[in-house]
C-alpha atoms as a PDB file:
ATOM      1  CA  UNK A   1     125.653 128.495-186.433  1.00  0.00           C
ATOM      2  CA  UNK A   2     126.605 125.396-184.321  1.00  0.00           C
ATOM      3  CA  UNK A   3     123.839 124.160-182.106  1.00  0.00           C
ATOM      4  CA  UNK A   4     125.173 122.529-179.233  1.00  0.00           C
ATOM      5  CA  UNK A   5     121.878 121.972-177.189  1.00  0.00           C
ATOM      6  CA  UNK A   6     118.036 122.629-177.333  1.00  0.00           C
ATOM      7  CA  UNK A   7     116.612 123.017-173.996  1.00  0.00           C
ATOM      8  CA  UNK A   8     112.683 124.058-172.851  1.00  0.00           C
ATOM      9  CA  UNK A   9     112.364 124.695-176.880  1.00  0.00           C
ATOM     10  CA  UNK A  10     115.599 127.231-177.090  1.00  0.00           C
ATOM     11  CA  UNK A  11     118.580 126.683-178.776  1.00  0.00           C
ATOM     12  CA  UNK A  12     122.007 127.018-177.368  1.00  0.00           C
ATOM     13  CA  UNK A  13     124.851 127.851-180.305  1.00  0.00           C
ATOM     14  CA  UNK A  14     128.033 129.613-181.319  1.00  0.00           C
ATOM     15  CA  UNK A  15     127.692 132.770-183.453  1.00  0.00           C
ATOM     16  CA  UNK A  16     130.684 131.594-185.517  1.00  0.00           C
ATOM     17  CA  UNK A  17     132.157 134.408-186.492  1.00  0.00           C
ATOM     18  CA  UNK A  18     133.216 134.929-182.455  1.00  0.00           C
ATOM     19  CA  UNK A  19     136.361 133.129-181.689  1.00  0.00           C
ATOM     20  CA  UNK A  20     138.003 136.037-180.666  1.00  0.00           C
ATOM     21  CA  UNK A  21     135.635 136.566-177.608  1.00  0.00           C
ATOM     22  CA  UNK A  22     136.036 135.240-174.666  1.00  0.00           C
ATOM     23  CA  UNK A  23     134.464 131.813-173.932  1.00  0.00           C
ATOM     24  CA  UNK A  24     130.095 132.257-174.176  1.00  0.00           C
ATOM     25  CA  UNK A  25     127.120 130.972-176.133  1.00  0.00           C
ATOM     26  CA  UNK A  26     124.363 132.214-177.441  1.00  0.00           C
ATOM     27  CA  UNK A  27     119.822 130.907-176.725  1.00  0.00           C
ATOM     28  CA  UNK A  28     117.115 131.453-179.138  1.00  0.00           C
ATOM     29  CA  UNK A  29     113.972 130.261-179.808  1.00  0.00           C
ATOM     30  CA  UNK A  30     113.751 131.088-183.345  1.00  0.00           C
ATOM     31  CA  UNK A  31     116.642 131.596-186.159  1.00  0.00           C
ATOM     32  CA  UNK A  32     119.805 132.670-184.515  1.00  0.00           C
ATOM     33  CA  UNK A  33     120.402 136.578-185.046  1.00  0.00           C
ATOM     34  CA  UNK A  34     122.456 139.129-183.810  1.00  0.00           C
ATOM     35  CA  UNK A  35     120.118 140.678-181.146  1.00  0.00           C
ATOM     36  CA  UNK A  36     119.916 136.811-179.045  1.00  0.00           C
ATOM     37  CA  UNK A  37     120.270 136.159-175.400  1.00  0.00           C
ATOM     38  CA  UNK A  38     124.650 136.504-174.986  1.00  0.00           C
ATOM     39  CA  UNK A  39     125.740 134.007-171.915  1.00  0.00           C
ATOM     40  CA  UNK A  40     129.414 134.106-170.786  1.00  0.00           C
ATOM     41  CA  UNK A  41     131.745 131.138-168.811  1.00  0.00           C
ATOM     42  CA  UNK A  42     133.875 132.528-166.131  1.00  0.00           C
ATOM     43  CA  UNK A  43     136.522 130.652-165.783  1.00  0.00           C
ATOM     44  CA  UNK A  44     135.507 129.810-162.030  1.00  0.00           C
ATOM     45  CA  UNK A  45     132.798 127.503-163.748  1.00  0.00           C
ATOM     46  CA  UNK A  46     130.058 129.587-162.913  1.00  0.00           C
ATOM     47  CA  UNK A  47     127.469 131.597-165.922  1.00  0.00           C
ATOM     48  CA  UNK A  48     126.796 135.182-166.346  1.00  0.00           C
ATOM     49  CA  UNK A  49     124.459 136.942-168.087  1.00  0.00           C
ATOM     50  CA  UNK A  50     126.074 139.235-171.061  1.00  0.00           C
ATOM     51  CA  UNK A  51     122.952 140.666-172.237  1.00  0.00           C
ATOM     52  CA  UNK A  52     119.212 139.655-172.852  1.00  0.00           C
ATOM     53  CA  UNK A  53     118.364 141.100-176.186  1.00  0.00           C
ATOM     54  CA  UNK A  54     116.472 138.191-177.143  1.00  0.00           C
ATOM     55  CA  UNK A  55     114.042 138.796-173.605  1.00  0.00           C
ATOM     56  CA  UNK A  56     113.859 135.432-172.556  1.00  0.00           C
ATOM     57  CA  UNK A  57     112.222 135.388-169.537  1.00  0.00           C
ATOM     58  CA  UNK A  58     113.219 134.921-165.778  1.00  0.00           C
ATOM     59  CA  UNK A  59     111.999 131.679-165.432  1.00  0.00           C
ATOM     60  CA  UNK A  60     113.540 130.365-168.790  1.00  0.00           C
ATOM     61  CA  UNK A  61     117.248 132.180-168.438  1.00  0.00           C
ATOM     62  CA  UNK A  62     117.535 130.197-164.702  1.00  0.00           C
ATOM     63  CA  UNK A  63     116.228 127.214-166.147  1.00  0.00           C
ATOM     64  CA  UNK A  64     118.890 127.898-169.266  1.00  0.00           C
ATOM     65  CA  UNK A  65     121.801 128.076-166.679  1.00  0.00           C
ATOM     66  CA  UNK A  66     121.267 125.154-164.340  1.00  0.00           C
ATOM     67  CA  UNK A  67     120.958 122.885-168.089  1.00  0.00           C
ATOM     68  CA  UNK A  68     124.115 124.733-169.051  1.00  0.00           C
ATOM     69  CA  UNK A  69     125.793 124.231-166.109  1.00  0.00           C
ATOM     70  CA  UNK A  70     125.586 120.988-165.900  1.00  0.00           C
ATOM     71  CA  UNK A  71     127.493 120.945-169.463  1.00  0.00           C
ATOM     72  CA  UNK A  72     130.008 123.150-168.251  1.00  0.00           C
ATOM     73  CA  UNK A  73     133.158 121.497-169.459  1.00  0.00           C
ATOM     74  CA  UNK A  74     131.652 119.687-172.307  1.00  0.00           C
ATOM     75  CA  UNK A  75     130.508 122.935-173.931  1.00  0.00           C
ATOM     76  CA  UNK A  76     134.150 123.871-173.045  1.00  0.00           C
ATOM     77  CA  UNK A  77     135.310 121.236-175.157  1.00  0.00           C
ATOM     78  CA  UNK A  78     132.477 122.008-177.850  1.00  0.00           C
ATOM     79  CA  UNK A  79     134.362 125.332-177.888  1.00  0.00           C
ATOM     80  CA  UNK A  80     137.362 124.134-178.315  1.00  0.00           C
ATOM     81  CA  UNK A  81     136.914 121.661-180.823  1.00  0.00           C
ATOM     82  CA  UNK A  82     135.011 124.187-183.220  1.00  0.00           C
ATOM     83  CA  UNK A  83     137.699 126.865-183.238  1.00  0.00           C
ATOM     84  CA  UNK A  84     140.512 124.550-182.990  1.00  0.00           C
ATOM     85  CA  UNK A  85     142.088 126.957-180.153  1.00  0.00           C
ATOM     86  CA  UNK A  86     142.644 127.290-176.485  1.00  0.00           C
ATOM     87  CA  UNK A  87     139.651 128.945-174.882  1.00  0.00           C
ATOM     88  CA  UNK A  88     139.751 132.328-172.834  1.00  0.00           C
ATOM     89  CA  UNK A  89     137.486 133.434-170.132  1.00  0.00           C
ATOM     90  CA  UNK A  90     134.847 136.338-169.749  1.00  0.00           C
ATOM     91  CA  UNK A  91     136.986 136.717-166.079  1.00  0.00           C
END
C-alpha cells in the first residue's frame, strides 16, 4: 500500500486495489487492513469522514484532517500519479 504521510504515529495510504473510487485515503496505526479509518476529498477541497472502522479517536481524526488538508492538492497529485488517471470526487 502506498504511504503518502505519517502523522501523530498514523499512516496515511492508498488501498491500491481502489482506483475506481472516488478520490480518498486511508489512516492506520498498525498494518494497513481492510477495516481502517476511510477519508474522502470533495471536490470543494474540503475532507469527510467515510467511515471509522479503525476507531481513531476524536482528537486524532481532527488532528488527521487539518495535516491532510494542508496537503490537499499534493495528495491530489499523489493520486494521480499512482493510478496514472484523472481523479473523481466523493461529491
Amino acid at each position: 500500500m502506498p504511504e503518502y504521510l505519517r502523522t501523530l504515529g498514523y499512516k496515511v495510504y492508498i488501498w491500491s486495489k481502489e482506483e475506481s473510487e472516488p478520490i480518498h485515503f486511508h489512516v492506520t496505526k498498525g498494518n494497513p487492513s481492510k477495516d481502517d479509518t476511510k477519508i474522502w476529498l470533495l471536490s470543494n477541497g474540503s475532507l469527510k469522514l467515510a467511515h471509522n472502522k479503525g476507531r481513531i479517536p476524536q482528537k486524532d481524526l481532527s488532528r488527521i484532517f487539518s495535516a491532510m488538508q494542508n496537503y490537499y492538492f499534493d495528495y491530489i497529485n499523489f493520486w494521480k500519479s499512482y493510478f496514472n488517471e484523472e481523479v473523481k470526487f466523493y461529491e
